[in-house]
C-alpha atoms as a PDB file:
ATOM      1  CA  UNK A   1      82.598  20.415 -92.423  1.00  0.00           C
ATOM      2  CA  UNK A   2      85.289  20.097 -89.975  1.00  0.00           C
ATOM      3  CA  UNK A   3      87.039  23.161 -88.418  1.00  0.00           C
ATOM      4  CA  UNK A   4      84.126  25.168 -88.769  1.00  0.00           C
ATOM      5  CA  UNK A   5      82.467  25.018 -85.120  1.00  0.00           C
ATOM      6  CA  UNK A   6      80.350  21.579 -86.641  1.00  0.00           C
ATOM      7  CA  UNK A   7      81.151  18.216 -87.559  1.00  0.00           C
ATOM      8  CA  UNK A   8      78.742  15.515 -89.592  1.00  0.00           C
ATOM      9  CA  UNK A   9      79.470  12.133 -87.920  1.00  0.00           C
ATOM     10  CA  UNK A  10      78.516   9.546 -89.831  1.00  0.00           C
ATOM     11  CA  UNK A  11      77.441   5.409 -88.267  1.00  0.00           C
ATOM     12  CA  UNK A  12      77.314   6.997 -84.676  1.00  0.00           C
ATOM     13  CA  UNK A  13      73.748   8.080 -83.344  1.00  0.00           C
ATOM     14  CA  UNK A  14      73.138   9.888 -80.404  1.00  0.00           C
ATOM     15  CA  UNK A  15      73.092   6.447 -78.490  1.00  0.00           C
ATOM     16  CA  UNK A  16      76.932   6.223 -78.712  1.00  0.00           C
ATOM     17  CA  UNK A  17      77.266   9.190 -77.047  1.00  0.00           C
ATOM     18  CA  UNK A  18      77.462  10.001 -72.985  1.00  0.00           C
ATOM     19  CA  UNK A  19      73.970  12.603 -73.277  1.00  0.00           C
ATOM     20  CA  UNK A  20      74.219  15.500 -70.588  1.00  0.00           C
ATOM     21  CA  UNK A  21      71.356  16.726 -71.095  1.00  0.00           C
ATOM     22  CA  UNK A  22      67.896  17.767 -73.600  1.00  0.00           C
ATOM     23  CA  UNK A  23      67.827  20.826 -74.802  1.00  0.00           C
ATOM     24  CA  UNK A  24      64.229  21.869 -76.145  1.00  0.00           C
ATOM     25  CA  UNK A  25      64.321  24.199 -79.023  1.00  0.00           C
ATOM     26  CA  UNK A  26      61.630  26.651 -79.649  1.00  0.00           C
ATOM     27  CA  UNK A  27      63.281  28.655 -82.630  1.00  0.00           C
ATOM     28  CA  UNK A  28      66.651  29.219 -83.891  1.00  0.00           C
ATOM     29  CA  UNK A  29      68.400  32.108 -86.173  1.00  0.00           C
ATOM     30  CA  UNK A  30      71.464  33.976 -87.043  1.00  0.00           C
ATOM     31  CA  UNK A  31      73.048  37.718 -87.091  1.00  0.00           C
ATOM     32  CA  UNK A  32      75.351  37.104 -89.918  1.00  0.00           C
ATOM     33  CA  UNK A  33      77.428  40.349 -88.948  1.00  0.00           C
ATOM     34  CA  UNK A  34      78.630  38.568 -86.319  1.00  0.00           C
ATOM     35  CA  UNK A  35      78.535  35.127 -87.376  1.00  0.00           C
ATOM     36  CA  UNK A  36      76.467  33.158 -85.183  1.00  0.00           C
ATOM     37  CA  UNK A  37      73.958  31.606 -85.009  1.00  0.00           C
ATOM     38  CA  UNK A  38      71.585  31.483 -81.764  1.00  0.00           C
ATOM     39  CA  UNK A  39      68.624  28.392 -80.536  1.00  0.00           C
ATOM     40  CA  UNK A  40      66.295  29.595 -78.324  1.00  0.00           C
ATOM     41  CA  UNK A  41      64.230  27.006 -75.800  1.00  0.00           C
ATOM     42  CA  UNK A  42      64.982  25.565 -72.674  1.00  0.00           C
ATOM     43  CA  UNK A  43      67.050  22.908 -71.110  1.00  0.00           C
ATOM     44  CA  UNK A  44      64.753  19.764 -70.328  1.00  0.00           C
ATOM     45  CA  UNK A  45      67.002  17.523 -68.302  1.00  0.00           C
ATOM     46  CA  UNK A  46      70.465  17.306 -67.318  1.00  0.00           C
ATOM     47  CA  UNK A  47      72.811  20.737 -67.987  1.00  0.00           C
ATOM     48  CA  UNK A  48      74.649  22.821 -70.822  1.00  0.00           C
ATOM     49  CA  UNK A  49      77.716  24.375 -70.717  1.00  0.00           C
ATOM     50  CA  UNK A  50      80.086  26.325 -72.637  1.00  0.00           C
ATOM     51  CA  UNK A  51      82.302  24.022 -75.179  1.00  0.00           C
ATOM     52  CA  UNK A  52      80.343  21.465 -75.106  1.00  0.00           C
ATOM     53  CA  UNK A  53      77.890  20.206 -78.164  1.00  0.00           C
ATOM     54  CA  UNK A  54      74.425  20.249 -79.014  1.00  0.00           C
ATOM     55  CA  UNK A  55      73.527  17.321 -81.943  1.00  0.00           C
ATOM     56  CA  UNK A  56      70.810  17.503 -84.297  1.00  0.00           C
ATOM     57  CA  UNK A  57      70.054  14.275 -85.736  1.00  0.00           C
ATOM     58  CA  UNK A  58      70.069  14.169 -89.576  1.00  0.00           C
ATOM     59  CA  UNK A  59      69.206  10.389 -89.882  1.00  0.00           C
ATOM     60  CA  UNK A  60      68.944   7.242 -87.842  1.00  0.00           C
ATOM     61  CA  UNK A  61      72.879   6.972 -88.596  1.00  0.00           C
ATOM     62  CA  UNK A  62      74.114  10.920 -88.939  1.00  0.00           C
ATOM     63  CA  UNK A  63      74.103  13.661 -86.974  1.00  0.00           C
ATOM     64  CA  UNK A  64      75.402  17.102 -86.739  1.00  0.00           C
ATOM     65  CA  UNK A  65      77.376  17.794 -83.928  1.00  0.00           C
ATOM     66  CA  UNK A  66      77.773  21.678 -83.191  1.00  0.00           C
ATOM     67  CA  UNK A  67      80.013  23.149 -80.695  1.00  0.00           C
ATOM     68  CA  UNK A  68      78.130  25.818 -78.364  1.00  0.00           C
ATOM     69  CA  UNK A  69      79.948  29.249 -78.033  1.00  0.00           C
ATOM     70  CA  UNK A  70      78.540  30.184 -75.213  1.00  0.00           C
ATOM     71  CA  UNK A  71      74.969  30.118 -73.132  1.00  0.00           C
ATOM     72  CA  UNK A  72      73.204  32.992 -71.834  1.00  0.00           C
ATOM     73  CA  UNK A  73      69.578  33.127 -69.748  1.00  0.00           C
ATOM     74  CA  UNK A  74      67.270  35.373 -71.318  1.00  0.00           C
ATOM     75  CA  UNK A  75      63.498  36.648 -70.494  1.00  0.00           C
ATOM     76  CA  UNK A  76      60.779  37.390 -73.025  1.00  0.00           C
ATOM     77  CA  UNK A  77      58.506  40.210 -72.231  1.00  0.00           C
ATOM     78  CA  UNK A  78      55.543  38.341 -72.737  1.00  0.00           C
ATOM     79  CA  UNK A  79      56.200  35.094 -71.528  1.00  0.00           C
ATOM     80  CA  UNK A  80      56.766  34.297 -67.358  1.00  0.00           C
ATOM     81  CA  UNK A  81      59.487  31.472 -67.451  1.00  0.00           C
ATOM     82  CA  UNK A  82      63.059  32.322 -68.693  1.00  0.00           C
ATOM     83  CA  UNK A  83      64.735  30.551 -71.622  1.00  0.00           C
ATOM     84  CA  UNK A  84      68.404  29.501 -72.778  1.00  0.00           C
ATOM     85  CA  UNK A  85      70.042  30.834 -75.625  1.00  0.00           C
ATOM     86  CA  UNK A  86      72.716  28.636 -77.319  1.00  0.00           C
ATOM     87  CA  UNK A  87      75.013  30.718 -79.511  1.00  0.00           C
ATOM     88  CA  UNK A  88      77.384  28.824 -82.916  1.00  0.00           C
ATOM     89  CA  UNK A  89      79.486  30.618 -84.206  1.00  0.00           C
ATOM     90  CA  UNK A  90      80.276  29.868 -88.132  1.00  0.00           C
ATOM     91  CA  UNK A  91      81.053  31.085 -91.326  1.00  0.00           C
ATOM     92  CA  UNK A  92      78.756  31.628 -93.789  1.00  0.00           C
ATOM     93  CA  UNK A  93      78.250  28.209 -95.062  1.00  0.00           C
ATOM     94  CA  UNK A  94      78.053  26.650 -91.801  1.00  0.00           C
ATOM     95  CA  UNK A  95      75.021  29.514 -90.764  1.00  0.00           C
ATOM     96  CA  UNK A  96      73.587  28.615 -94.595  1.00  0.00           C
ATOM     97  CA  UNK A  97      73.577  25.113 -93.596  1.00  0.00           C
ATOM     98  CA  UNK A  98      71.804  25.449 -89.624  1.00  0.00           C
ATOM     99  CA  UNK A  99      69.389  28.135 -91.296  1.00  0.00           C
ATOM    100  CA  UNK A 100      68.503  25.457 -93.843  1.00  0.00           C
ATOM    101  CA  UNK A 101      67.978  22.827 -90.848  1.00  0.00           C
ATOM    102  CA  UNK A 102      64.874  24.777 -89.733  1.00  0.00           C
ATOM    103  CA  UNK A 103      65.558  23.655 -86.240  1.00  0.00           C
ATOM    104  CA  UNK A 104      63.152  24.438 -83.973  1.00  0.00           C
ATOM    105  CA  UNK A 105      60.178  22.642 -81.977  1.00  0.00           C
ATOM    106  CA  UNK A 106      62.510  19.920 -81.486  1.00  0.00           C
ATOM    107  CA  UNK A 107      64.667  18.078 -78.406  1.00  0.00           C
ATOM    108  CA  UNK A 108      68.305  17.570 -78.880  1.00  0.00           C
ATOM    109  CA  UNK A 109      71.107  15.891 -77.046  1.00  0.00           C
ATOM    110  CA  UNK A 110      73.825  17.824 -75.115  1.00  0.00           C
ATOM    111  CA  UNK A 111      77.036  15.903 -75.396  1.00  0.00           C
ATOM    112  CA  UNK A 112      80.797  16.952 -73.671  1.00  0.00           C
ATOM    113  CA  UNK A 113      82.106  15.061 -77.115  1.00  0.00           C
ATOM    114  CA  UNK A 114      81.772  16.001 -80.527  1.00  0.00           C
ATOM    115  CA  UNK A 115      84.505  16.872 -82.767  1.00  0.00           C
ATOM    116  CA  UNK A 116      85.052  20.533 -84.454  1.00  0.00           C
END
């Protein structure tokens, strides 16, 4: 999966890692026009930036380590607190793979290192 915006690293959990932050995620989907796909929540500790990674844990010993496009604030009309979108981009086998993740109601770990 490398050189598509994720990379599977296998024998290294999230403990290996420098964590910047928690990112909680509420819900995630794509727009496959554009190729992207987008998690919704909000950041729990720490920060998020551009570049860096977000890392959803497959397994005690793999994870997926996703590079994040870009981050933008956004406000629900029904809801009072304001949430972080994370946006992917990908191809269509990398958005088939995070759609089949299901990821949502779940924390994961913002790290500046991950590999593409």
């Amino acid at each position: 999966m490398k050189g598509r915006g994720i990379d599977i690293l296998r024998g290294q959990t999230m403990d290996t890692k420098i964590r910047q932050g928690q990112f909680e995620v509420i819900d995630s989907f794509a727009l496959r026009r554009r190729n992207e796909f987008y998690l919704i929540g909000q950041q729990i500790e720490g920060t998020v930036q551009e570049r860096w990674f977000i890392n959803v844990p497959l397994s005690k010993s793999l994870s997926l380590s996703v590079r994040i496009k870009a981050v933008e604030d956004i406000e629900i009309s029904s809801e009072i607190r304001k949430y972080k979108l994370l946006i992917v981009s990908g191809d269509n086998e990398t958005i088939d793979l995070l759609l089949g993740l299901k990821i949502g109601s779940e924390f994961l770990d913002i790290t500046i290192e991950g590999e593409d």
